[in-house]
Protein backbone atom coordinates (compact mmCIF):
# COMPACT_ATOMS: atom_id res chain seq x y z
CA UNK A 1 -23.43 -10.15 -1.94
CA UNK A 2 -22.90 -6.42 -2.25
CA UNK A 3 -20.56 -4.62 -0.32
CA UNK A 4 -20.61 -1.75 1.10
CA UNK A 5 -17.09 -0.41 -0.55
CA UNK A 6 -18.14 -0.57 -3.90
CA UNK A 7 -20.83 1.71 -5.29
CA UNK A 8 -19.67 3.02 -7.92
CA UNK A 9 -20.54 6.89 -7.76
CA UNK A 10 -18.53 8.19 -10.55
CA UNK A 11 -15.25 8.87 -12.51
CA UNK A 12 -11.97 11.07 -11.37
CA UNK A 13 -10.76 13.96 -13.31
CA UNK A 14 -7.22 12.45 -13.49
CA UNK A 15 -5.63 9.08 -14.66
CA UNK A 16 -4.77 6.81 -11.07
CA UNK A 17 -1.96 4.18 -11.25
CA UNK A 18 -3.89 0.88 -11.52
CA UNK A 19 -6.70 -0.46 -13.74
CA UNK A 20 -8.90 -2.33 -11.96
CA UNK A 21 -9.98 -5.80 -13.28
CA UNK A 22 -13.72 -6.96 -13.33
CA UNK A 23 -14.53 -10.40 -12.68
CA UNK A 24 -16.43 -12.48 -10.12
CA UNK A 25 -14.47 -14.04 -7.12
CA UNK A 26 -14.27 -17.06 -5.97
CA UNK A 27 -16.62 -19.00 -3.66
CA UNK A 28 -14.02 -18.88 -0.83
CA UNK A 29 -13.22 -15.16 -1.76
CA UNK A 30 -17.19 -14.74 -1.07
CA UNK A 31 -17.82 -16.25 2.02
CA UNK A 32 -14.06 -14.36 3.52
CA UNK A 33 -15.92 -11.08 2.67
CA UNK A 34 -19.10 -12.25 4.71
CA UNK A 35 -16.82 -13.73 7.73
CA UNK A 36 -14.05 -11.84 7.69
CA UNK A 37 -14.98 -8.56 7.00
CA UNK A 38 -15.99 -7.49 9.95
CA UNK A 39 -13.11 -8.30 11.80
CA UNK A 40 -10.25 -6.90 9.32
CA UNK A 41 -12.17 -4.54 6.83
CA UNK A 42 -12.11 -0.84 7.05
CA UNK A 43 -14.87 0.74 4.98
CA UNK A 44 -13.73 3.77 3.49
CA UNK A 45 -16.20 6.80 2.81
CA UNK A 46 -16.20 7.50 -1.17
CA UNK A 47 -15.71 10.16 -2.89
CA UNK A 48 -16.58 10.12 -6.38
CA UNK A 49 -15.50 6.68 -7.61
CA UNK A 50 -15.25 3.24 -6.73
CA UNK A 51 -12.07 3.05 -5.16
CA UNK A 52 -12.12 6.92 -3.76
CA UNK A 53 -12.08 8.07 -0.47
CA UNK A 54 -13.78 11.51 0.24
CA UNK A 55 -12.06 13.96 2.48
CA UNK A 56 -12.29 14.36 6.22
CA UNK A 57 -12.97 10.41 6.80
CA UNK A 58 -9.77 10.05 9.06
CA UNK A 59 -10.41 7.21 11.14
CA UNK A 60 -8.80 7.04 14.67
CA UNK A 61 -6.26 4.31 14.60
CA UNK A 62 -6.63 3.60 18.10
CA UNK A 63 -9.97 2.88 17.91
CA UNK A 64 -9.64 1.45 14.32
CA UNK A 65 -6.52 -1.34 16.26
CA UNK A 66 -7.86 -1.16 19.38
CA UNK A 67 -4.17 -0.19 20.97
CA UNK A 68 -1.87 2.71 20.06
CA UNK A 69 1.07 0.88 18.18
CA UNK A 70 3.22 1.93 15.12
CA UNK A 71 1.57 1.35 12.16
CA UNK A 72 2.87 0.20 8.91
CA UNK A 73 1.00 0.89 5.52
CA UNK A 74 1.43 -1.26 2.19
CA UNK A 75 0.52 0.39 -0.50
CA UNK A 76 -0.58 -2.60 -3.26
CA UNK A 77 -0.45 -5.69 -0.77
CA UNK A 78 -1.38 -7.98 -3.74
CA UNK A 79 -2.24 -11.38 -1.77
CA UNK A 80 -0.82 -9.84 1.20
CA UNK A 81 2.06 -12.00 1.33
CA UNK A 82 4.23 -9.63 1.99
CA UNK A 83 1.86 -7.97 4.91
CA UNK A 84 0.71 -11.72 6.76
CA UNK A 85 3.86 -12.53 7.20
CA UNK A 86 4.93 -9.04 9.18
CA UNK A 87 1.96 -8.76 10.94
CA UNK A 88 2.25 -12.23 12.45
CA UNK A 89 6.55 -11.31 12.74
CA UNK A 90 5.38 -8.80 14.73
CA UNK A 91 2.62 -8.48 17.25
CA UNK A 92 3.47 -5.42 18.43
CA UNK A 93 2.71 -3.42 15.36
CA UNK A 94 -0.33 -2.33 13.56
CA UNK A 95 -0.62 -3.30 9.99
CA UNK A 96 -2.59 -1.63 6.97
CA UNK A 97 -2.90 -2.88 3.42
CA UNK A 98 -3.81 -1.15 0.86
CA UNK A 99 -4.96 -2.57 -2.54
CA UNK A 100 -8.16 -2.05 -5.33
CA UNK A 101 -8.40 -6.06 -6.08
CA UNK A 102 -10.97 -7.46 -4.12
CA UNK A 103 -9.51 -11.00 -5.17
CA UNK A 104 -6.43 -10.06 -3.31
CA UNK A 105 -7.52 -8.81 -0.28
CA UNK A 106 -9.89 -11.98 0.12
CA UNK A 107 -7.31 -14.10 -0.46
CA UNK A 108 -5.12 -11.72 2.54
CA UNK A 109 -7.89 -12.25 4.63
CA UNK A 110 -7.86 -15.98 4.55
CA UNK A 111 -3.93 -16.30 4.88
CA UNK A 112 -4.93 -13.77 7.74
CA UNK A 113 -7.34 -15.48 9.95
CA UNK A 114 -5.11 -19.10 9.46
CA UNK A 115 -2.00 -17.56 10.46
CA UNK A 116 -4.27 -15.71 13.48
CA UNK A 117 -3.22 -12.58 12.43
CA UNK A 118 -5.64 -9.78 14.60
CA UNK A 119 -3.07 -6.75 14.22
CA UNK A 120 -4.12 -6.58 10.45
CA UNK A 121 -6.64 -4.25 8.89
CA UNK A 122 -7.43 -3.77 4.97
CA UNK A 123 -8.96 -1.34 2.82
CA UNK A 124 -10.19 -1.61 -0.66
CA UNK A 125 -9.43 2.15 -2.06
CA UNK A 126 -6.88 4.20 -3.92
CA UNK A 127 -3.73 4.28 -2.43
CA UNK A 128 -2.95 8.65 -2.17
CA UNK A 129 -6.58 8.96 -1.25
CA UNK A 130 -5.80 6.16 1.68
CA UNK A 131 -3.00 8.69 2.78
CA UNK A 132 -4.81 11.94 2.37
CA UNK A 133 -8.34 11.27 3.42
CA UNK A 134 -8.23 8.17 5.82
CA UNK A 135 -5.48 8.09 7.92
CA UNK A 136 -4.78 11.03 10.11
CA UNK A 137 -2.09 12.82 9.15
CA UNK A 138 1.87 11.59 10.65
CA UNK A 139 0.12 8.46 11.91
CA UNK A 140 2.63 6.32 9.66
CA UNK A 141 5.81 4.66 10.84
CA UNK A 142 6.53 2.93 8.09
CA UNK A 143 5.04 3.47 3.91
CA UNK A 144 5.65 0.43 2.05
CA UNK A 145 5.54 0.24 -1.85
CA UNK A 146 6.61 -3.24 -3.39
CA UNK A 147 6.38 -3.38 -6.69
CA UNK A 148 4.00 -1.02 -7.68
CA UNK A 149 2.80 -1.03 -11.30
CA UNK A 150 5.70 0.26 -13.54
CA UNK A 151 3.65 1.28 -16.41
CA UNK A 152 6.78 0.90 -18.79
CA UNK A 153 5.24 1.97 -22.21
CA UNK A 154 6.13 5.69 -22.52
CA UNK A 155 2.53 6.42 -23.15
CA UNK A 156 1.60 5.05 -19.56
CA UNK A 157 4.34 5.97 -17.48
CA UNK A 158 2.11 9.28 -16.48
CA UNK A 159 0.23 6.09 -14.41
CA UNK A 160 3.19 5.87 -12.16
CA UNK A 161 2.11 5.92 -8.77
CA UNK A 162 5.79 7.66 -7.66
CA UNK A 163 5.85 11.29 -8.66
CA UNK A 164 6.54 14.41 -6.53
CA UNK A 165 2.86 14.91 -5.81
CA UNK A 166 2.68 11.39 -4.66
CA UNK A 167 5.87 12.07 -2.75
CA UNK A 168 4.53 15.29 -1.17
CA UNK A 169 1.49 13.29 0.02
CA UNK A 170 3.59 10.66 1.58
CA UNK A 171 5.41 13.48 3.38
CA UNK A 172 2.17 14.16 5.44
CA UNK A 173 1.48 10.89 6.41
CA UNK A 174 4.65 9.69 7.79
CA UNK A 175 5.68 10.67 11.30
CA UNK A 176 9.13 12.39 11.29
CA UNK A 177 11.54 9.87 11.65
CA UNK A 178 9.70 7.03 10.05
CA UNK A 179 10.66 5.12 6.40
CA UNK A 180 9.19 4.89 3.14
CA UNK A 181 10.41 1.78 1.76
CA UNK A 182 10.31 1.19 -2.12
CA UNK A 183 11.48 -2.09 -4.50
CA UNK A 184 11.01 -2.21 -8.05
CA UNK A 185 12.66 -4.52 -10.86
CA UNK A 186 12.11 -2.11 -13.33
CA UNK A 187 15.39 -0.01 -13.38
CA UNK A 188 13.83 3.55 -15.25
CA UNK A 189 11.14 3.32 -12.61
CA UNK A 190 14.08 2.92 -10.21
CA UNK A 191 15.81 5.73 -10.93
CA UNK A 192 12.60 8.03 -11.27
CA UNK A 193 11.60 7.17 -8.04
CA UNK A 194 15.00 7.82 -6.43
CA UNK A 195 15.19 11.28 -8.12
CA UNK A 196 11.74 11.95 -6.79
CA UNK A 197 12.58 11.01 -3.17
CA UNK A 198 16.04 12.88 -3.85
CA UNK A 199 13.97 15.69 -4.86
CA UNK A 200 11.28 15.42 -1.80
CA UNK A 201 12.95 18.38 1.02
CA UNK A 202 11.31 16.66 3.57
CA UNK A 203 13.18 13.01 3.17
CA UNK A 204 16.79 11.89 3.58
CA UNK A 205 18.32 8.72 2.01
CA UNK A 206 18.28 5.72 4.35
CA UNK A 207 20.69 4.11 2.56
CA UNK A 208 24.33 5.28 1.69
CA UNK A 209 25.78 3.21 -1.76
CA UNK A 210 23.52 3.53 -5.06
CA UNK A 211 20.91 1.47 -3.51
CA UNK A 212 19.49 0.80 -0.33
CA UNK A 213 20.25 -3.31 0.74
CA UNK A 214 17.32 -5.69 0.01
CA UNK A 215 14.71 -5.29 3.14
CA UNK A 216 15.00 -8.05 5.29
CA UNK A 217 11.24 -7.80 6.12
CA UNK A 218 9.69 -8.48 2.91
CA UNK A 219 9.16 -12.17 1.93
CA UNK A 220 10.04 -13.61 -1.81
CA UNK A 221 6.84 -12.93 -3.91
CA UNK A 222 5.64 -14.04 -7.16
CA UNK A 223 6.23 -10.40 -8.64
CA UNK A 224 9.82 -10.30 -7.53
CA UNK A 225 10.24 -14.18 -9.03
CA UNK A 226 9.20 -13.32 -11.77
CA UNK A 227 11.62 -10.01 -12.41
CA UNK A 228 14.61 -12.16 -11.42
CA UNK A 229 13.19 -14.99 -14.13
CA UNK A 230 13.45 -12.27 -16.49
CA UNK A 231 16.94 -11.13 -15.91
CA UNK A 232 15.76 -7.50 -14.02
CA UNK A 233 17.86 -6.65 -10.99
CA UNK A 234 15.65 -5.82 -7.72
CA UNK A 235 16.48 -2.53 -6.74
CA UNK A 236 15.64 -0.83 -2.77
CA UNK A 237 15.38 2.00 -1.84
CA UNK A 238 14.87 3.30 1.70
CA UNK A 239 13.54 7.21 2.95
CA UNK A 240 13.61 8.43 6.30
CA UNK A 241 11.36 11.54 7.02
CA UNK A 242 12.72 14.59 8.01
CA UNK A 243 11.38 16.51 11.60
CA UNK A 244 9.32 19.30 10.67
């Protein structure tokens, strides 16, 4: 069944930090889009590709949740794992992943709806373009990037979601006071994020030794098993935004 969210209308005129797979989904996946949409789906605008968002689409989170409540933003929820299991921890707060696999986000839609999750929305779109174009600007309490994509040939590390750009667009979508929260197992993409965060005027370390302590709020996924298979050490790091 086609979906709204993906008409392709064209291509971007710079590289983005994911490649995203082709492939049918799942019977279950299928039928989650059809019932679940609705309830946990935001449709996002688009811009000029797939995945884009085009500007001045803000939605009102209010109306978007229904309540006003701090909302927390994963940036590549995967299966949503990480994102179920806060948003049922914690009623109170407004939940939105963020993630270009449609496989995934069925699949968080499903874990969703058992676990009756209702403070949970997803969007299927590019992650900086979420951030710029969709959600109104310091309407974030918390950013959340687990394990994004370390693109650790030296070719592709330009793919790196992190930069300062990417850094300077969190900085308008966090409320002063609230945390960017970052994990990697990949220790250069580590450090390069720390020095970009370092680098970003309008953050402060959250943390006071090398690294930040593990976050207690994110569950053990397959992407961090399979680092610590490998012998990588799980680093955290932790941002607080600045007041204006």
């Amino acid at each position: 069944m086609p979906h709204a969210s993906e008409e392709p209308r064209g291509f971007r005129d710079k590289p983005v930090s994911f490649v995203r797979r082709s492939g049918r989904m799942t019977d279950g996946q299928d039928r989650a889009w059809i019932d679940l949409a609705p309830q946990y789906e935001i449709v996002a605008p688009r811009d000029a590709a797939a995945t884009s968002v085009r500007p001045d689409s803000a939605v009102d989170p209010t109306e978007v949740w229904g309540r006003a409540a701090p909302l927390i933003v994963e940036i590549g929820s995967g299966q949503g794992h990480a994102i179920v299991h806060a948003a049922a921890s914690r009623p109170d707060v407004d939940f939105l992943a963020v993630e270009v696999f449609r496989a995934g986000l069925a699949r968080t839609m499903l874990d969703a709806d058992r676990a009756n999750v209702r403070n949970l929305r997803l969007v299927e779109a590019n992650a900086p373009e979420v951030l710029q174009h969709l959600l109104p600007a310091a309407s974030v309490s918390e950013l959340w990037v687990f394990f994004p994509d370390p693109w650790h040939k030296n070719k592709h590390t330009k793919r790196r979601l992190v930069t300062p750009e990417f850094a300077s667009i969190a900085a308008a979508a966090v409320c002063a006071g609230g945390v960017v929260r970052l994990a990697t197992d990949w220790e250069d993409y580590a450090r390069q994020m720390r020095s970009v965060f370092d680098d970003a005027p309008e953050f402060t370390r959250d943390f006071t030794d090398e690294w930040a302590p593990r976050f207690d709020g994110r569950v053990l996924t397959a992407f961090e098993r399979k680092g610590a298979r490998a012998g990588r050490d799980i680093r955290d790091l932790a941002y607080r935004r600045r007041a204006a």
